[in-house]
Protein backbone atom coordinates (compact mmCIF):
# COMPACT_ATOMS: atom_id res chain seq x y z
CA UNK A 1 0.00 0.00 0.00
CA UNK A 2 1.34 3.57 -0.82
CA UNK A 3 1.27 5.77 2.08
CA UNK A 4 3.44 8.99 0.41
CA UNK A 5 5.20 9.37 -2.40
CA UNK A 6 8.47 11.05 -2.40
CA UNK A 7 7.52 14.60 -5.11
CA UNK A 8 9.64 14.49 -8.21
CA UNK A 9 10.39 17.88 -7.49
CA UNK A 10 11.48 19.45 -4.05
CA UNK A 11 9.46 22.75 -5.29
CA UNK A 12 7.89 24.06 -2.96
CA UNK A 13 4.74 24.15 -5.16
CA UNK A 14 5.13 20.15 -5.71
CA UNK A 15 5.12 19.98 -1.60
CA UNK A 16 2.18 22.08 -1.30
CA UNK A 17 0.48 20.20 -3.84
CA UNK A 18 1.65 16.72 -2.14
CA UNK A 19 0.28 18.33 1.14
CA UNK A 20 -2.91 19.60 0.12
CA UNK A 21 -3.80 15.90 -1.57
CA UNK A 22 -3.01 14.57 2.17
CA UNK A 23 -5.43 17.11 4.16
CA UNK A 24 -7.90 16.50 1.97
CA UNK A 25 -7.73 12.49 2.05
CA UNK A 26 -7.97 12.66 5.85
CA UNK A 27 -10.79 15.33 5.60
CA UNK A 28 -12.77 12.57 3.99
CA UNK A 29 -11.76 9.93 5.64
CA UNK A 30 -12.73 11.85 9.13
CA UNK A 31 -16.08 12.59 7.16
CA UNK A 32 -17.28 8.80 6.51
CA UNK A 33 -15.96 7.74 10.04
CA UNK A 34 -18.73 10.52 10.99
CA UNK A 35 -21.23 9.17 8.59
CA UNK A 36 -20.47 6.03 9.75
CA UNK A 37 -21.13 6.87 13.84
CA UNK A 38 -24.13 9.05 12.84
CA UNK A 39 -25.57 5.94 10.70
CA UNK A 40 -25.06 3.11 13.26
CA UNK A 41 -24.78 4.36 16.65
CA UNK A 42 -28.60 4.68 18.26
CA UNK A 43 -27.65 6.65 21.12
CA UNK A 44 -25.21 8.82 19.73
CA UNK A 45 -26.22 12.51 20.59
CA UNK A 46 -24.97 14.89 17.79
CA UNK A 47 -24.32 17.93 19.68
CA UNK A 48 -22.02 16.73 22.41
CA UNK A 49 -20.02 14.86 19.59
CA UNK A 50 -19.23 17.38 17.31
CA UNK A 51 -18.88 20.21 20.73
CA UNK A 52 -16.23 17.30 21.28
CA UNK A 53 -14.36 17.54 18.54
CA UNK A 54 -14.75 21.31 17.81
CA UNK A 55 -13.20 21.63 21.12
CA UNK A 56 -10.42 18.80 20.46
CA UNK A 57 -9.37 20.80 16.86
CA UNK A 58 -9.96 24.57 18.74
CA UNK A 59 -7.36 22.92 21.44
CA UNK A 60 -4.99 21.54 19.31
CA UNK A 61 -4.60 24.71 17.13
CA UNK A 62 -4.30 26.60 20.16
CA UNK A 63 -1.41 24.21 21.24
CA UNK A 64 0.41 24.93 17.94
CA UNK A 65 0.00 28.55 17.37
CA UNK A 66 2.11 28.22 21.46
CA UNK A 67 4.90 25.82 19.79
CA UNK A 68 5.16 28.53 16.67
CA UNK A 69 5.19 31.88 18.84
CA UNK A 70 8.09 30.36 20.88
CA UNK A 71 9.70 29.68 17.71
CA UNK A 72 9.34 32.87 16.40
CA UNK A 73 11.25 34.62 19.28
């Protein structure tokens, strides 16, 4: 199975390109895992779920923007 593929380029366009394939694989792979829990889990309750995650994504962006600013100094 082919996980990545080394560019055949270092460009930075061919790395953007190579990354933007990647966010959008696991943008639709986290999309049918939701389809999937909404579809076959009966006592699933929507809100708290996606509060859940919003609050897992808001956390872990907050966590990186901290890594960056201390590497910007």
């Amino acid at each position: 199975m082919l996980i990545a593929q080394k560019p055949n380029s270092s460009a930075p366009g061919a790395v953007l390109i190579t990354l933007l394939k990647a966010e959008a694989i696991k943008v639709l792979v986290v999309a049918m895992l939701l389809l999937a829990v909404f579809k076959y889990y009966q006592g699933l309750v929507p809100v708290s779920l996606i509060g859940g995650l919003a609050g897992s994504a808001l956390a872990s962006g907050a966590g990186l923007r901290a890594v960056n600013n201390e590497n910007d100094k």
